[in-house]
PDB file of N, CA and C in Angstrom:
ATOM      1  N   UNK A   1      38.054 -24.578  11.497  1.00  0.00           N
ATOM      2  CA  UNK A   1      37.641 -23.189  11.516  1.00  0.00           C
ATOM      3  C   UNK A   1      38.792 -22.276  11.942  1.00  0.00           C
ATOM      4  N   UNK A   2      39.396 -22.624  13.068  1.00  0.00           N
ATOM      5  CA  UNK A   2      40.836 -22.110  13.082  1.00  0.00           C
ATOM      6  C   UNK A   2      41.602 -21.394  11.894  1.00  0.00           C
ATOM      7  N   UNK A   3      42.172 -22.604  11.418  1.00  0.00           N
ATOM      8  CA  UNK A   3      43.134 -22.276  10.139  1.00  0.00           C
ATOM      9  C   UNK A   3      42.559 -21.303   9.245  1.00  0.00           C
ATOM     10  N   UNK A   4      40.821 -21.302   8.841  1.00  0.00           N
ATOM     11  CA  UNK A   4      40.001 -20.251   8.423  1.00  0.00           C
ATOM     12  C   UNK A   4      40.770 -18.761   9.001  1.00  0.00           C
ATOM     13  N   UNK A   5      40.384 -18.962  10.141  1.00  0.00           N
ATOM     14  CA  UNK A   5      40.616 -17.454  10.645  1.00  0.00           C
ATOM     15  C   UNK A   5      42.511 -16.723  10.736  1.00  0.00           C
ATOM     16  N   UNK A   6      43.146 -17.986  10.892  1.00  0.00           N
ATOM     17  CA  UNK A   6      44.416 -17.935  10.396  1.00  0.00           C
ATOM     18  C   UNK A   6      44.805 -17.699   9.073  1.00  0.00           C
ATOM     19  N   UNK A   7      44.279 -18.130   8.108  1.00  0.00           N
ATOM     20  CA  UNK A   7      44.159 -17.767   6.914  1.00  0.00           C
ATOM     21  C   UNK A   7      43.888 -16.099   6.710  1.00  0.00           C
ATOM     22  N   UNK A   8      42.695 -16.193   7.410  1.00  0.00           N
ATOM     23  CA  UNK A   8      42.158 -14.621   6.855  1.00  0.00           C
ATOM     24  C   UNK A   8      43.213 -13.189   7.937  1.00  0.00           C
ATOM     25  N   UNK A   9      43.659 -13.990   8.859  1.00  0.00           N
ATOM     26  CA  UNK A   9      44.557 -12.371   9.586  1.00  0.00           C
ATOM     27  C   UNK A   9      45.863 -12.474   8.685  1.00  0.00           C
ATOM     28  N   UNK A  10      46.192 -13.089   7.497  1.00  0.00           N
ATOM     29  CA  UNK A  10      47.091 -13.287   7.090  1.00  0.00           C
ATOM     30  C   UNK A  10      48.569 -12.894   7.699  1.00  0.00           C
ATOM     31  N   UNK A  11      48.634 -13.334   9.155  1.00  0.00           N
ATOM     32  CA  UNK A  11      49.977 -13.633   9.792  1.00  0.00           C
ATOM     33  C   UNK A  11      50.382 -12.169  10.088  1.00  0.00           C
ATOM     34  N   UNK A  12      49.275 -11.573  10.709  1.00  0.00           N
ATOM     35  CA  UNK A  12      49.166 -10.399  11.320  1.00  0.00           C
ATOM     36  C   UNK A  12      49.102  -9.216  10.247  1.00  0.00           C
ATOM     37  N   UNK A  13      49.058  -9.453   8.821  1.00  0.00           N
ATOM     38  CA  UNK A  13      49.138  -8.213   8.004  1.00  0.00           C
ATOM     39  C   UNK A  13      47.770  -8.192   7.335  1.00  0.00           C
ATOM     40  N   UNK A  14      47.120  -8.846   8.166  1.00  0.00           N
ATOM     41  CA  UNK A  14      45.558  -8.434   7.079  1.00  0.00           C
ATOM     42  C   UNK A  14      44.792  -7.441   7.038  1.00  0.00           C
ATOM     43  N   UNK A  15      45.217  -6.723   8.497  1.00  0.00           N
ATOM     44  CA  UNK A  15      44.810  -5.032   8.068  1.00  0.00           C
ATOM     45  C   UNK A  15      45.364  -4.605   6.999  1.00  0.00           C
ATOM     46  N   UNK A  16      46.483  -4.407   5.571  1.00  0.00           N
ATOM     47  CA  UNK A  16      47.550  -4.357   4.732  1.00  0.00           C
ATOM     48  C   UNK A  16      46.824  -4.791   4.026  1.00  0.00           C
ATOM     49  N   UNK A  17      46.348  -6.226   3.804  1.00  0.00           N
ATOM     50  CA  UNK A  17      46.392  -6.852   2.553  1.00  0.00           C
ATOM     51  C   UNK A  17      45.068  -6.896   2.001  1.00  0.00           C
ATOM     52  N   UNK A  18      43.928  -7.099   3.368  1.00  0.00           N
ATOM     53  CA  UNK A  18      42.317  -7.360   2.614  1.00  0.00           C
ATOM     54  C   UNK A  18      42.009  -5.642   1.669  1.00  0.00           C
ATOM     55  N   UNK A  19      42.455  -4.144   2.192  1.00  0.00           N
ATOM     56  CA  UNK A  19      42.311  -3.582   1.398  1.00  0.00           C
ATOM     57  C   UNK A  19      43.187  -3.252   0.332  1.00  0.00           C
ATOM     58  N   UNK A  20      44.135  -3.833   0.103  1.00  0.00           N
ATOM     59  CA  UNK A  20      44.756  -4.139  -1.291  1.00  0.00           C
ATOM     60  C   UNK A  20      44.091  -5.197  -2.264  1.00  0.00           C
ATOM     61  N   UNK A  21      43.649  -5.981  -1.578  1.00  0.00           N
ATOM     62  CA  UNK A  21      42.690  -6.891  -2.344  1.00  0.00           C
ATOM     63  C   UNK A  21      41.574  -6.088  -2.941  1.00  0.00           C
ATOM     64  N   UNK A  22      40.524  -5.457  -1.894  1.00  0.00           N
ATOM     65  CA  UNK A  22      39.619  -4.813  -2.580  1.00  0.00           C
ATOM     66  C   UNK A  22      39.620  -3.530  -3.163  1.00  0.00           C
ATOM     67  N   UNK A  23      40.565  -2.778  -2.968  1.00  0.00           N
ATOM     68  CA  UNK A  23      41.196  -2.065  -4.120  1.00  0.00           C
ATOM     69  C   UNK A  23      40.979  -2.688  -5.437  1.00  0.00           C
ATOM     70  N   UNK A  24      42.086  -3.108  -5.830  1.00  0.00           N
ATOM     71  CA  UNK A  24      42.764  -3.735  -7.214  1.00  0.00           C
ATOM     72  C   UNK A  24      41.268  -4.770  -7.177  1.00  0.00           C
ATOM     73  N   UNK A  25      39.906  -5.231  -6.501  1.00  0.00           N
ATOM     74  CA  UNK A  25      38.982  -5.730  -7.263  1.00  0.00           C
ATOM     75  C   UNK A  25      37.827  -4.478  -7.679  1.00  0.00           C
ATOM     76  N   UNK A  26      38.299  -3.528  -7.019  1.00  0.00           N
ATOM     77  CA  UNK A  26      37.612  -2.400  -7.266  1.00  0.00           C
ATOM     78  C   UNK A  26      38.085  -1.526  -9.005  1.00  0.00           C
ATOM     79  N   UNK A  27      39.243  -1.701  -8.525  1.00  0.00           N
ATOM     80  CA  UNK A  27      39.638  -1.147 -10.320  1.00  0.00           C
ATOM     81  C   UNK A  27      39.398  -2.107 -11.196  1.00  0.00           C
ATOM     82  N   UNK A  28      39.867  -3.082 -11.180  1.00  0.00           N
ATOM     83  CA  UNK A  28      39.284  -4.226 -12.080  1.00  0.00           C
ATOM     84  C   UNK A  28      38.022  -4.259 -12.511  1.00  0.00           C
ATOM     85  N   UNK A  29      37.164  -4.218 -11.584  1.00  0.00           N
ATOM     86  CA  UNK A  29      35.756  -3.880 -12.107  1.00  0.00           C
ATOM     87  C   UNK A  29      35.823  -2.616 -13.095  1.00  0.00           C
ATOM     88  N   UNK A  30      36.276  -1.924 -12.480  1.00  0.00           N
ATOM     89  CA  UNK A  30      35.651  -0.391 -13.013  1.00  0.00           C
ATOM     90  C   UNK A  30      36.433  -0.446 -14.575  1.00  0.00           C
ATOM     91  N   UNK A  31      37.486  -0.718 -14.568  1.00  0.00           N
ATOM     92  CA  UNK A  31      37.894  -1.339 -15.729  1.00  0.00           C
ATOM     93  C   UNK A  31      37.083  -2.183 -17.289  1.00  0.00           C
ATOM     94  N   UNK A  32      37.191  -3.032 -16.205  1.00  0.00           N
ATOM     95  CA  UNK A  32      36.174  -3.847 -16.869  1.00  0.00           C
ATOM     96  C   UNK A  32      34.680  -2.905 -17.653  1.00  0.00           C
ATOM     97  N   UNK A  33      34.142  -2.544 -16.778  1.00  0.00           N
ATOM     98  CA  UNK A  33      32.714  -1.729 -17.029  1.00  0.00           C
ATOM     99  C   UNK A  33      33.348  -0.543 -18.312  1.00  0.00           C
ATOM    100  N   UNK A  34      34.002   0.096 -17.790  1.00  0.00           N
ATOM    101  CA  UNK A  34      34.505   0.726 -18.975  1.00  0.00           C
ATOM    102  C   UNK A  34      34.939   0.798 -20.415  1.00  0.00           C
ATOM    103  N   UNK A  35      35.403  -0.396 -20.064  1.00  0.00           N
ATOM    104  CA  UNK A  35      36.037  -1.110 -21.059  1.00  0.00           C
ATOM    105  C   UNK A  35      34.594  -1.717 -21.885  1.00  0.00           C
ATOM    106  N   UNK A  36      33.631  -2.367 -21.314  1.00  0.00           N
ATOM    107  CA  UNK A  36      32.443  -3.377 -22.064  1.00  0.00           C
ATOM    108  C   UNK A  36      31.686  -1.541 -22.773  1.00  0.00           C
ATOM    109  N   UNK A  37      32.098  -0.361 -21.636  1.00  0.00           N
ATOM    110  CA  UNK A  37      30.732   1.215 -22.388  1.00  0.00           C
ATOM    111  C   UNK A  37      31.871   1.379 -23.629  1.00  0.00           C
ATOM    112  N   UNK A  38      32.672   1.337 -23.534  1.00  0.00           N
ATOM    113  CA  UNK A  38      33.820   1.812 -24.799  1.00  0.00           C
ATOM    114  C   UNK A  38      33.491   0.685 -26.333  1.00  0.00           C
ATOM    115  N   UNK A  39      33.523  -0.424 -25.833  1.00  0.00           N
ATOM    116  CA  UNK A  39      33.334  -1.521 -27.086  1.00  0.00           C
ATOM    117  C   UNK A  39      31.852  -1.389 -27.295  1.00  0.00           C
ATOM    118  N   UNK A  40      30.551  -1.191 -26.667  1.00  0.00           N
ATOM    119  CA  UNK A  40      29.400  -1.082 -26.788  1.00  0.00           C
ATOM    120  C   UNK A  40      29.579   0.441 -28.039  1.00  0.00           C
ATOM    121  N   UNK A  41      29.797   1.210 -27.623  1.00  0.00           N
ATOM    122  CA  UNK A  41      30.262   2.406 -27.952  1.00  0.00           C
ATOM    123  C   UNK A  41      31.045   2.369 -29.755  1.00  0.00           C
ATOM    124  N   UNK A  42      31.546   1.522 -29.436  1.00  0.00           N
ATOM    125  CA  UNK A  42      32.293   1.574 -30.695  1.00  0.00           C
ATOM    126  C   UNK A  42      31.310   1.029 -31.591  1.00  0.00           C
ATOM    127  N   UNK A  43      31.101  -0.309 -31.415  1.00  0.00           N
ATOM    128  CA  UNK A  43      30.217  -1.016 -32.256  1.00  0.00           C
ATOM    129  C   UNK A  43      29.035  -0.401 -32.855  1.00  0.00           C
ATOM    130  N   UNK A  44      28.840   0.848 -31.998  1.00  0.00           N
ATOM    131  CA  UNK A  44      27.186   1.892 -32.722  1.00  0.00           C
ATOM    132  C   UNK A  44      28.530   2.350 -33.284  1.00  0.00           C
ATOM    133  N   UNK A  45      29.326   3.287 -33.330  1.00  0.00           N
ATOM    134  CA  UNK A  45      29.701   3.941 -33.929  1.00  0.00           C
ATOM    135  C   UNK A  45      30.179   3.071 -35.490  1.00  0.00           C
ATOM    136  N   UNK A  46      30.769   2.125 -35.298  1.00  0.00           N
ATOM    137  CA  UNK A  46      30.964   1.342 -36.605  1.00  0.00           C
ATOM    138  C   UNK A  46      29.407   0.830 -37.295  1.00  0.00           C
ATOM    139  N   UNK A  47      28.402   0.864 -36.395  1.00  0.00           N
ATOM    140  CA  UNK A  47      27.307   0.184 -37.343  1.00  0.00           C
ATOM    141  C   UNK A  47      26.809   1.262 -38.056  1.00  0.00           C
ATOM    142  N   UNK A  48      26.896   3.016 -37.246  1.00  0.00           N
ATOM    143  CA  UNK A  48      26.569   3.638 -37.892  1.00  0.00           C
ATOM    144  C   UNK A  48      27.539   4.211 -38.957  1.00  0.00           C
ATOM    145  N   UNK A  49      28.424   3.979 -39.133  1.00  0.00           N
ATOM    146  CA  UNK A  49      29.534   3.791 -40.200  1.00  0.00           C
ATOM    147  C   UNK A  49      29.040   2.835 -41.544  1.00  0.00           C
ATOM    148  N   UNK A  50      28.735   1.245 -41.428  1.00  0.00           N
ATOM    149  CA  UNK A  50      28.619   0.981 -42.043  1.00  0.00           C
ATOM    150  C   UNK A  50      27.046   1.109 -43.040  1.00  0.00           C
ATOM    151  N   UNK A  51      25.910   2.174 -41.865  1.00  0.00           N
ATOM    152  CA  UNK A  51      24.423   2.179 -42.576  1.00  0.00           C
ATOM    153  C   UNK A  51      25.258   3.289 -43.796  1.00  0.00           C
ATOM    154  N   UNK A  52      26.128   4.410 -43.348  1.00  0.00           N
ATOM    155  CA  UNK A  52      26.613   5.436 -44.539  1.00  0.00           C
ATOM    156  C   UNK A  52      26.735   5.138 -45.319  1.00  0.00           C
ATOM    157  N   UNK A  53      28.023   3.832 -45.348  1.00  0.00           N
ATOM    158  CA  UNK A  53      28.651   3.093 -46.436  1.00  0.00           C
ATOM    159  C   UNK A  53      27.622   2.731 -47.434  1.00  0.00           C
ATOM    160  N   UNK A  54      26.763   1.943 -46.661  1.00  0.00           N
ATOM    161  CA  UNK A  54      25.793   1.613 -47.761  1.00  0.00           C
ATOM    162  C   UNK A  54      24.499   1.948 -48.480  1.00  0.00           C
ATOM    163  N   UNK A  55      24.630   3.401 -48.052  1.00  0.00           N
ATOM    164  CA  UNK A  55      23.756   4.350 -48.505  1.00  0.00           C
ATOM    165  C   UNK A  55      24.216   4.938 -49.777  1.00  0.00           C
ATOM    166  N   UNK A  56      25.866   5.085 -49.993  1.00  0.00           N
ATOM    167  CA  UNK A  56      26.528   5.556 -51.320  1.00  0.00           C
ATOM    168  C   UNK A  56      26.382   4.749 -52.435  1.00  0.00           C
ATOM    169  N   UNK A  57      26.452   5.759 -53.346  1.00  0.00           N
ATOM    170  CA  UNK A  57      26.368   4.722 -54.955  1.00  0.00           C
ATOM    171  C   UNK A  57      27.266   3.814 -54.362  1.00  0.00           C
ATOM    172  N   UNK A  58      27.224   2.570 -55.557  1.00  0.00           N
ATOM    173  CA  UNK A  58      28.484   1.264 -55.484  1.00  0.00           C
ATOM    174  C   UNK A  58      29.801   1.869 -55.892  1.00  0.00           C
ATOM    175  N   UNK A  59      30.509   1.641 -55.503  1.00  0.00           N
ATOM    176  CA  UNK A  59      31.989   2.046 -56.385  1.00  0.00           C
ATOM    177  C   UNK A  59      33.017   3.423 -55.466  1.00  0.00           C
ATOM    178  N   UNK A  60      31.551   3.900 -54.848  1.00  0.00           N
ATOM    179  CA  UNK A  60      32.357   5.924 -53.989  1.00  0.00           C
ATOM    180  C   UNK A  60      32.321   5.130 -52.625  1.00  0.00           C
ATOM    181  N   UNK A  61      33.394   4.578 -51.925  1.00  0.00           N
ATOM    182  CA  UNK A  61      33.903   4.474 -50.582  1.00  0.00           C
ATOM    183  C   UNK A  61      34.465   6.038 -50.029  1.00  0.00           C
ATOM    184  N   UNK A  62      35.079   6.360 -50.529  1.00  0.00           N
ATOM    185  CA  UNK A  62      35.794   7.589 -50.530  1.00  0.00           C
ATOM    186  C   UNK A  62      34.885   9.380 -50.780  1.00  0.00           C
ATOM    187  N   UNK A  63      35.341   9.705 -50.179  1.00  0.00           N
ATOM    188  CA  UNK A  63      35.254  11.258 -50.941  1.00  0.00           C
ATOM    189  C   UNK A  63      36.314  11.703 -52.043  1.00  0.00           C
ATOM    190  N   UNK A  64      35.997  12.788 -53.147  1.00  0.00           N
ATOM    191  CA  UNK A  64      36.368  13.008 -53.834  1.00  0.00           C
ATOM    192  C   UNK A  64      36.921  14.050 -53.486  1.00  0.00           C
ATOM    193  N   UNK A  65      38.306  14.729 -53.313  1.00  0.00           N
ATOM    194  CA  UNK A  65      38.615  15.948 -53.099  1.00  0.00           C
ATOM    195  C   UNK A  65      38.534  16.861 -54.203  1.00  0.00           C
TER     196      UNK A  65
END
């Protein structure tokens, strides 16, 4: 249990280091979360992309200028 607690004052700088740890797991998350609303996000936007697509005659991908 010792070495536990030696471990965790990390050699007197663990005031320093445990909130650098939970920092950088704090952005990571938030990251993360962002990152999963952005790809959620996209994927409606491409599905509703592709209901358009296939609402047009066969052949008109495009607009005609």
């Amino acid at each position: 249990m010792q070495s536990i607690m030696e471990w965790a004052e990390m050699g007197g700088y663990a005031s320093f280091i445990w909130p650098c740890y939970i920092l950088a797991t704090v952005v990571l998350v938030a990251v993360l979360i962002q990152s999963l609303k952005a790809a959620r996000d996209q994927e409606t936007t491409l599905d509703s992309l592709k209901q358009a697509v296939r609402g047009q005659p066969q052949g008109e991908t495009e607009r005609e200028a």
